[in-house]
Protein backbone atom coordinates (compact mmCIF):
# COMPACT_ATOMS: atom_id res chain seq x y z
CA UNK A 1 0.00 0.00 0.00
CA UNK A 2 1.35 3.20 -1.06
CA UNK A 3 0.31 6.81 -0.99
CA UNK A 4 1.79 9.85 -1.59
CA UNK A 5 2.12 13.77 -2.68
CA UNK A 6 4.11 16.46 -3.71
CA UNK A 7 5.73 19.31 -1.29
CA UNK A 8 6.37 22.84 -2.48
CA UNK A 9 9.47 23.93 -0.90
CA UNK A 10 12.92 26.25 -1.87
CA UNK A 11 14.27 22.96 -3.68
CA UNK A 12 11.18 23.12 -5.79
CA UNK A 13 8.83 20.30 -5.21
CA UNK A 14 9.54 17.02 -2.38
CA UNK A 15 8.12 14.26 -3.20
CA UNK A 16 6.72 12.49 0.23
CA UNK A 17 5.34 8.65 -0.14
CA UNK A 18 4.46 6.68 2.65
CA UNK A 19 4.25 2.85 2.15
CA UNK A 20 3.06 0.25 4.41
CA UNK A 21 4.12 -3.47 3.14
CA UNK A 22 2.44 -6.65 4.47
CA UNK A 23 4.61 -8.99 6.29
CA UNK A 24 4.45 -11.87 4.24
CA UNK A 25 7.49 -13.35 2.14
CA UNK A 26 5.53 -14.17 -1.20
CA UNK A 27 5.67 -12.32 -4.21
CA UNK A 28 8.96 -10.84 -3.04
CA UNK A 29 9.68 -9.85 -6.50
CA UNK A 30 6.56 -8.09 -7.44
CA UNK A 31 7.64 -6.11 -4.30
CA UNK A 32 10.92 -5.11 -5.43
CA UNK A 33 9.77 -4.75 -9.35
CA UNK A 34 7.08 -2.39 -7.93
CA UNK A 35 9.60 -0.66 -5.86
CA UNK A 36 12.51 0.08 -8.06
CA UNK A 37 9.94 1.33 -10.98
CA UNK A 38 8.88 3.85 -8.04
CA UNK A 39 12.21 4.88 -7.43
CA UNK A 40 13.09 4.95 -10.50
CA UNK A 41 10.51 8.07 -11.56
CA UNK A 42 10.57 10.12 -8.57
CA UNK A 43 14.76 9.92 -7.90
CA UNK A 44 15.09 12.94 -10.31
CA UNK A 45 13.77 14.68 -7.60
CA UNK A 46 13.96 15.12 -4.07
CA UNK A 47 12.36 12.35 -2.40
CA UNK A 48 11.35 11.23 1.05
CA UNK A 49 10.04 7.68 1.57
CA UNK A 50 8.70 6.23 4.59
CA UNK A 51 6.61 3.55 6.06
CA UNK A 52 6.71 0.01 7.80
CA UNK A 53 8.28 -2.24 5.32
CA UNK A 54 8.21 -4.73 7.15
CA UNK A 55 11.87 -5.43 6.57
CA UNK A 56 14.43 -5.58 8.92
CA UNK A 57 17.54 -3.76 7.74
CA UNK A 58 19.67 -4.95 10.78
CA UNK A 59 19.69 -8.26 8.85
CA UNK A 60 21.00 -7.56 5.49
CA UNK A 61 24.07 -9.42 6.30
CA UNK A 62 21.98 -12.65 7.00
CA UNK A 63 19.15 -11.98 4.17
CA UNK A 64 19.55 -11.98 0.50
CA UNK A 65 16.67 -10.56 0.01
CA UNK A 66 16.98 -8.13 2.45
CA UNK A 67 20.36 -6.99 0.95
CA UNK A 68 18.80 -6.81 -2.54
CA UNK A 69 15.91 -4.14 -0.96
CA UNK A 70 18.72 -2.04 -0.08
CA UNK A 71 20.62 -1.85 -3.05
CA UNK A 72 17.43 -1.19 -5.02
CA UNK A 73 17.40 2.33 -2.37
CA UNK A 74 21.04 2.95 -2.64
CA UNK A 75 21.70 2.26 -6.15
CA UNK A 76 19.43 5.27 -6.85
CA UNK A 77 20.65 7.77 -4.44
CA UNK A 78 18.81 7.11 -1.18
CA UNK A 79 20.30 6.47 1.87
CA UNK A 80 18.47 5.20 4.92
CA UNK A 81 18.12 7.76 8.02
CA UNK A 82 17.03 5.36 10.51
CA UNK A 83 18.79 2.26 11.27
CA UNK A 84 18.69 1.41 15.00
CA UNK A 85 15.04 -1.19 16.15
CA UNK A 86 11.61 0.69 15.76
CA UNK A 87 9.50 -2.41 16.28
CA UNK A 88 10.43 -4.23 19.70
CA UNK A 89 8.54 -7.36 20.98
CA UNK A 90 9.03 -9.62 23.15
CA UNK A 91 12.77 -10.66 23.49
CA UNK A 92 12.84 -9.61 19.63
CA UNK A 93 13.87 -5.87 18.02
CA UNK A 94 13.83 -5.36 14.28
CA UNK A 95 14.40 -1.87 12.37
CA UNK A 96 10.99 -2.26 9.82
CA UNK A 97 10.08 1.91 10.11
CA UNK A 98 12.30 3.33 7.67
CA UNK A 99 12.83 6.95 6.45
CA UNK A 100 14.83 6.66 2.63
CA UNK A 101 15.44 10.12 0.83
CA UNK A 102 17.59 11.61 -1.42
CA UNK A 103 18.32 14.21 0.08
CA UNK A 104 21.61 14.06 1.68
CA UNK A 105 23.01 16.91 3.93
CA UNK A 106 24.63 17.44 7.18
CA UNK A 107 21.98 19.48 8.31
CA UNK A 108 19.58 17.17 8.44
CA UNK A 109 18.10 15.19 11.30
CA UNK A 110 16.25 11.96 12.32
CA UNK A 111 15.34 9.15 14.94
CA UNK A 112 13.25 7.38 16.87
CA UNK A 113 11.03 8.57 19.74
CA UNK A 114 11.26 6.39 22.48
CA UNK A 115 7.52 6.15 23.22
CA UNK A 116 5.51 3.25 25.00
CA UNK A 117 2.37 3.52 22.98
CA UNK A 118 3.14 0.64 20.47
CA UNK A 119 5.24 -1.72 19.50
CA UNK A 120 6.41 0.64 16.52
CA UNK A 121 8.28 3.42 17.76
CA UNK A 122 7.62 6.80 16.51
CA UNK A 123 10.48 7.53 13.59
CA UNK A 124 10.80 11.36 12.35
CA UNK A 125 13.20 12.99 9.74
CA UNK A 126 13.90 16.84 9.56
CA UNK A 127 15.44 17.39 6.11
CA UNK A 128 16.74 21.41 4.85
CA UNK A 129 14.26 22.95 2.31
CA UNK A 130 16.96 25.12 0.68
CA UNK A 131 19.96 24.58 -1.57
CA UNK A 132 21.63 26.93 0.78
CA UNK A 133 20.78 24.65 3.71
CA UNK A 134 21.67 21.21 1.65
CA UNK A 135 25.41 22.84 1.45
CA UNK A 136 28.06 20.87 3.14
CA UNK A 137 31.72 22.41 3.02
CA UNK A 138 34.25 19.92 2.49
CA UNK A 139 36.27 20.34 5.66
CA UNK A 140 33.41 19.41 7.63
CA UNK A 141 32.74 16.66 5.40
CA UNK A 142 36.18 14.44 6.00
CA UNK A 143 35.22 11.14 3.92
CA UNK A 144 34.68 13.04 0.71
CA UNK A 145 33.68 15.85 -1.51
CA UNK A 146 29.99 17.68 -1.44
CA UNK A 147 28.27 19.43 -4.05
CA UNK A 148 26.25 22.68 -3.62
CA UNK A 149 24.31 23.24 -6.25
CA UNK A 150 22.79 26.41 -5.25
CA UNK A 151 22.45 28.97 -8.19
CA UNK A 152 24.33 31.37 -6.84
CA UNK A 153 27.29 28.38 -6.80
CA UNK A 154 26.10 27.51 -10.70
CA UNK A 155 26.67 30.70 -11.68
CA UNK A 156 30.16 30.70 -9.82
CA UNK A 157 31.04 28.05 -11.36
CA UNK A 158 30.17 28.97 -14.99
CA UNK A 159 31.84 31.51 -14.44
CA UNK A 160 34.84 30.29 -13.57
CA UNK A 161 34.70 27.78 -16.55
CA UNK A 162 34.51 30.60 -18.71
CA UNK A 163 38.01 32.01 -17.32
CA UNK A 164 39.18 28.40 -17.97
CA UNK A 165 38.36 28.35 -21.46
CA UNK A 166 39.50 31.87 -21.84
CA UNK A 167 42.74 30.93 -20.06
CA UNK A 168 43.16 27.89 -22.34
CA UNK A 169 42.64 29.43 -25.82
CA UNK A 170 45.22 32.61 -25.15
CA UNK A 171 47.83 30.25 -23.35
CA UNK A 172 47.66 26.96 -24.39
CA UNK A 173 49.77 25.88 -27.48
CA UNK A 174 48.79 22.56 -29.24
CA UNK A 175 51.87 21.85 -31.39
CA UNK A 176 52.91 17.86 -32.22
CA UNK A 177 56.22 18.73 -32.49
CA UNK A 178 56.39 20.32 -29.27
CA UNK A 179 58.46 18.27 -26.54
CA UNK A 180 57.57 16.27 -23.73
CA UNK A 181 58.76 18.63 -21.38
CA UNK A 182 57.15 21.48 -23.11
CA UNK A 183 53.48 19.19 -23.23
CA UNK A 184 54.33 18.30 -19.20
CA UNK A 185 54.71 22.32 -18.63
CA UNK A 186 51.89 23.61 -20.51
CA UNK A 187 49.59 20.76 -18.66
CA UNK A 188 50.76 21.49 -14.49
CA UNK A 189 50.52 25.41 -15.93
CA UNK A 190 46.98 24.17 -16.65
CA UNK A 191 46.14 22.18 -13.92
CA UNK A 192 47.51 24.57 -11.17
CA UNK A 193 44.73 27.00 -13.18
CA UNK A 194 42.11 24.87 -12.72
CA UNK A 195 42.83 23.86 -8.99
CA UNK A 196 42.60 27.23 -8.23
């Protein structure tokens, strides 16, 4: 069972679908068919996801199938926000409330709200609504480069690809006969350019 909608929002529109899947093993496949054509039209865009799947992701080391229902997420983009138990019973905890979206930033928050009203706990994301707010500078990130793609960074960028090309057409000599030495200078003159 799925439904969802569209928020308006600085990023343009967010889509939001909530899904609730029965707990039964059969027709597995229809599941993840059904799943990854989902993903596959709203990943263009930024996308929250969330629901009892009825899957627990603590056990994708023990579970092919399991493993497969992440990859489907991951291999378009989403990453999981919650993965501690949400369902406890009994002697047994499983992580089946999941939050998946593609929209990945430092600023943004989630959990689980340790409540004693069910058996599901309470899960809750807070995600930025601004390319401002999405940005991530790189020292903070230590693992690996972000991306701002804020149009005030677009145009910075263009801009600086236009100095580039301008850079590259008065200075840069293409000449077969040149040397090796001569092809090694003209390309660290080059690259110090463009790490700059």
């Amino acid at each position: 069972e799925c439904i969802g909608g569209k928020l308006k929002t600085d990023l343009g529109f967010t889509n939001v679908i909530i899904l609730y899947r029965f707990n039964i093993n059969k027709n597995f496949d229809i599941f993840l068919n059904n799943l990854s054509s989902l993903l596959n039209r709203v990943s263009a865009s930024p996308t929250v996801i969330l629901g009892d799947f009825n899957l627990d992701v603590l056990k994708a080391n023990v579970a092919n199938h399991v493993q497969n229902y992440i990859d489907t997420f991951m291999c378009l983009g989403f990453i999981p926000l919650i993965n501690k138990p949400t369902h406890l019973s009994g002697q047994s905890s499983t992580c089946i409330d999941q939050i998946w979206t593609n929209v990945i930033s430092t600023s943004s928050n989630s959990g689980i709200i340790d409540s004693s009203t069910s058996a599901h706990l309470p899960i809750f994301a807070k995600l930025p609504t601004s390319a401002e707010a999405i940005s991530v500078s790189i020292n903070e990130q230590k693992t690996g480069k972000a991306l701002n793609f804020s149009p005030k960074n677009i145009k910075i960028f263009e801009s600086r690809l236009l100095e580039l090309y301008n850079y590259t057409n008065s200075n840069l000599k293409v000449d077969p006969e040149s040397s090796n030495d001569s092809a090694n200078s003209q390309f660290n003159d080059y690259y110090s350019q463009l790490k700059n």
